[in-house]
C-alpha atoms as a PDB file:
ATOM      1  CA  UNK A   1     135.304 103.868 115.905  1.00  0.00           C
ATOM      2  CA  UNK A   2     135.349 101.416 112.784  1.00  0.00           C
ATOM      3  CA  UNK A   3     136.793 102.709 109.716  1.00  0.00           C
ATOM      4  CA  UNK A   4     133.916 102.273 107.875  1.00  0.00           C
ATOM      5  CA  UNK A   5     131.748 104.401 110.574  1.00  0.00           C
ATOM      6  CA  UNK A   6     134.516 106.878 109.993  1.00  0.00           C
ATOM      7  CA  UNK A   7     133.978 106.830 105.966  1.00  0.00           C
ATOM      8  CA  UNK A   8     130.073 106.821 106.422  1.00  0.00           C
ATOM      9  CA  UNK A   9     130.816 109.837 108.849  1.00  0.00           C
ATOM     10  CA  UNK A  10     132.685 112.004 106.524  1.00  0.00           C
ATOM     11  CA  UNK A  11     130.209 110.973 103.428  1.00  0.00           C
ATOM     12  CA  UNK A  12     127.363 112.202 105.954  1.00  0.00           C
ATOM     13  CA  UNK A  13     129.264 115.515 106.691  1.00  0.00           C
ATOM     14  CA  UNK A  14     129.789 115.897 102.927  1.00  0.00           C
ATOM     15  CA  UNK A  15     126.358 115.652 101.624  1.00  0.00           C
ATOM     16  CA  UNK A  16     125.129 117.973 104.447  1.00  0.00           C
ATOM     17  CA  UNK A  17     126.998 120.923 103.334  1.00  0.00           C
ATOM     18  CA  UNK A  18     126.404 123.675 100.346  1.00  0.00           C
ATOM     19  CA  UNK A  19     127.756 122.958  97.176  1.00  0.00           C
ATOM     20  CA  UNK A  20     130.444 125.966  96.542  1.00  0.00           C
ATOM     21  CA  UNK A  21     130.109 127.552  92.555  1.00  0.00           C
ATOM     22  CA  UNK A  22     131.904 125.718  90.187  1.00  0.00           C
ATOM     23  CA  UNK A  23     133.418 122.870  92.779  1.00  0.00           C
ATOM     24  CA  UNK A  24     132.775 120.184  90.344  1.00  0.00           C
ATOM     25  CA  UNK A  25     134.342 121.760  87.771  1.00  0.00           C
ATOM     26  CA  UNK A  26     137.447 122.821  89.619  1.00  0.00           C
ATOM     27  CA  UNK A  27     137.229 118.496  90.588  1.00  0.00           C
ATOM     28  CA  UNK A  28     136.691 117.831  87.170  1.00  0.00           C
ATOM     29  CA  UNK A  29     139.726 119.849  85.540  1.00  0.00           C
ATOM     30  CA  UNK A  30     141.888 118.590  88.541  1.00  0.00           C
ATOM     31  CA  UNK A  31     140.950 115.064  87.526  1.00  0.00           C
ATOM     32  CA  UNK A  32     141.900 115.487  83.865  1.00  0.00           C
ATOM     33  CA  UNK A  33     145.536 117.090  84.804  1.00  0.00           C
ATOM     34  CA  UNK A  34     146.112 114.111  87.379  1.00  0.00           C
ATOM     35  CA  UNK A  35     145.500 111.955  84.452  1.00  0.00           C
ATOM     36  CA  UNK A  36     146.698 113.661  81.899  1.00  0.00           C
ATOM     37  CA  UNK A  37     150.090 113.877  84.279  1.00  0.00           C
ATOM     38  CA  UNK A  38     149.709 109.715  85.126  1.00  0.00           C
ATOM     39  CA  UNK A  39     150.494 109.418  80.795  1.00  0.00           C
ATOM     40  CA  UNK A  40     153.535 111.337  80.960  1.00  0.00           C
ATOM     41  CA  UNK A  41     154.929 109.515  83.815  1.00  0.00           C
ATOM     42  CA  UNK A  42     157.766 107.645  83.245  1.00  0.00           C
ATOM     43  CA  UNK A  43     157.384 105.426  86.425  1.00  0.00           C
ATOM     44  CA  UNK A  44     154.997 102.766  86.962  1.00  0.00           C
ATOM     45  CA  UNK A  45     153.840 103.054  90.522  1.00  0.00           C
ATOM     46  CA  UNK A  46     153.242 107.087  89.322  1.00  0.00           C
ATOM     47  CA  UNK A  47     150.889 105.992  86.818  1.00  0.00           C
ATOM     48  CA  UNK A  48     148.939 104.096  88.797  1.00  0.00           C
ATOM     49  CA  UNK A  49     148.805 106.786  91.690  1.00  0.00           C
ATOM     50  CA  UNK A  50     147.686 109.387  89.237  1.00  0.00           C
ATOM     51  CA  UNK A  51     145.752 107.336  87.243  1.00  0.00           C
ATOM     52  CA  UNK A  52     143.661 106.105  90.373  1.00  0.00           C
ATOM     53  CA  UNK A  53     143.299 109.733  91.704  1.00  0.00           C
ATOM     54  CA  UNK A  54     142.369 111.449  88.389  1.00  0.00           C
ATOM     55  CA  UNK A  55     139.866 108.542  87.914  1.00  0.00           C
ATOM     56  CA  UNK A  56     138.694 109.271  91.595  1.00  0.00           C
ATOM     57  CA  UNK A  57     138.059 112.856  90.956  1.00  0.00           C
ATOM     58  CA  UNK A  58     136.226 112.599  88.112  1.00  0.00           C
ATOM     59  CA  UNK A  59     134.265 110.246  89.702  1.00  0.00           C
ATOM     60  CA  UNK A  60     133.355 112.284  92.287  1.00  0.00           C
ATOM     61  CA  UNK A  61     132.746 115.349  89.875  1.00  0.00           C
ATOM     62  CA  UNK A  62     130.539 113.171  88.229  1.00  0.00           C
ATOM     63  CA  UNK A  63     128.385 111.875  91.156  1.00  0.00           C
ATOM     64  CA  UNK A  64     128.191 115.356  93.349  1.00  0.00           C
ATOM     65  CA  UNK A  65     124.870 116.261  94.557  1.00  0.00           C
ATOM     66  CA  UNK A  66     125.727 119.742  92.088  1.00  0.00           C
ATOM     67  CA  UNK A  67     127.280 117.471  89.313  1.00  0.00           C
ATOM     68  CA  UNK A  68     126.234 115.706  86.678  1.00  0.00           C
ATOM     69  CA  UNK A  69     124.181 113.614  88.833  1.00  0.00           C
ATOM     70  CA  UNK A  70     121.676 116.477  89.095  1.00  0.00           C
ATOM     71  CA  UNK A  71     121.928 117.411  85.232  1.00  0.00           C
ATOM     72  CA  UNK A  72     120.779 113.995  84.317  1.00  0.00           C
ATOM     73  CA  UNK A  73     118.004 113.927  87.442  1.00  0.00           C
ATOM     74  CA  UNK A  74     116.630 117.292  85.880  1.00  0.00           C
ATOM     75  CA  UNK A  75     116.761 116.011  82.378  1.00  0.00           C
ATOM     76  CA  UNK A  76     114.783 112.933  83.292  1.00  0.00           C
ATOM     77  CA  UNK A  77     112.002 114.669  84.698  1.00  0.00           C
ATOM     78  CA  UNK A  78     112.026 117.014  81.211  1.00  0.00           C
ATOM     79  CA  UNK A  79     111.767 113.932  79.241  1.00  0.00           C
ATOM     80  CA  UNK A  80     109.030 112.124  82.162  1.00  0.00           C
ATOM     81  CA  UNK A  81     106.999 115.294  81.863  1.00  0.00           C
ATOM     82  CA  UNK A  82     106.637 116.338  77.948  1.00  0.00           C
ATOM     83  CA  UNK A  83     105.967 112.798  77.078  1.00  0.00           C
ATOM     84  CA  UNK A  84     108.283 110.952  74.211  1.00  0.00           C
ATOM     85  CA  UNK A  85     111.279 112.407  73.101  1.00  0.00           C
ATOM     86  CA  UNK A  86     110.844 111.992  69.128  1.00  0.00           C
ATOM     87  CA  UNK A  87     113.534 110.496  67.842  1.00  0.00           C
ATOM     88  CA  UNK A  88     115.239 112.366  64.474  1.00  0.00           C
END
């Protein structure tokens, strides 16, 4: 087993299964404290570690079949449906 068969495994696995309430919230606010703990750090090699994870979890808060992902799907087919949007 490659390592990418083993990623598109797990990714396969994930999108299968129910989305549990508020998950992507729960990603989201850990995100912001990884980050928010990557600025305080006094050492560089922290930074970047908690940088790249916050980043990563908001990322994947973001792009969740329950995230935002499916806020902006449902609020394309609003504006698709009605017509324009009028602009103010």
């Amino acid at each position: 087993m490659t390592l990418e068969s083993t990623i598109n495994e797990f990714k396969k696995v994930d999108a299968q299964r129910a989305d549990f309430p508020g998950e992507h919230l729960v990603v989201l606010g850990a995100g912001v404290l990884l980050l928010l703990a990557a600025g305080r750090s006094r050492s560089f090699l922290a930074r970047i570690a908690a940088g790249a994870a916050g980043g990563a979890l908001i990322g994947r808060a973001a792009s969740g079949t329950g995230g935002i992902a499916r806020l902006a799907r449902g609020l394309q087919g609003v504006r698709g449906a009605g017509g324009a949007v009028p602009k103010r």
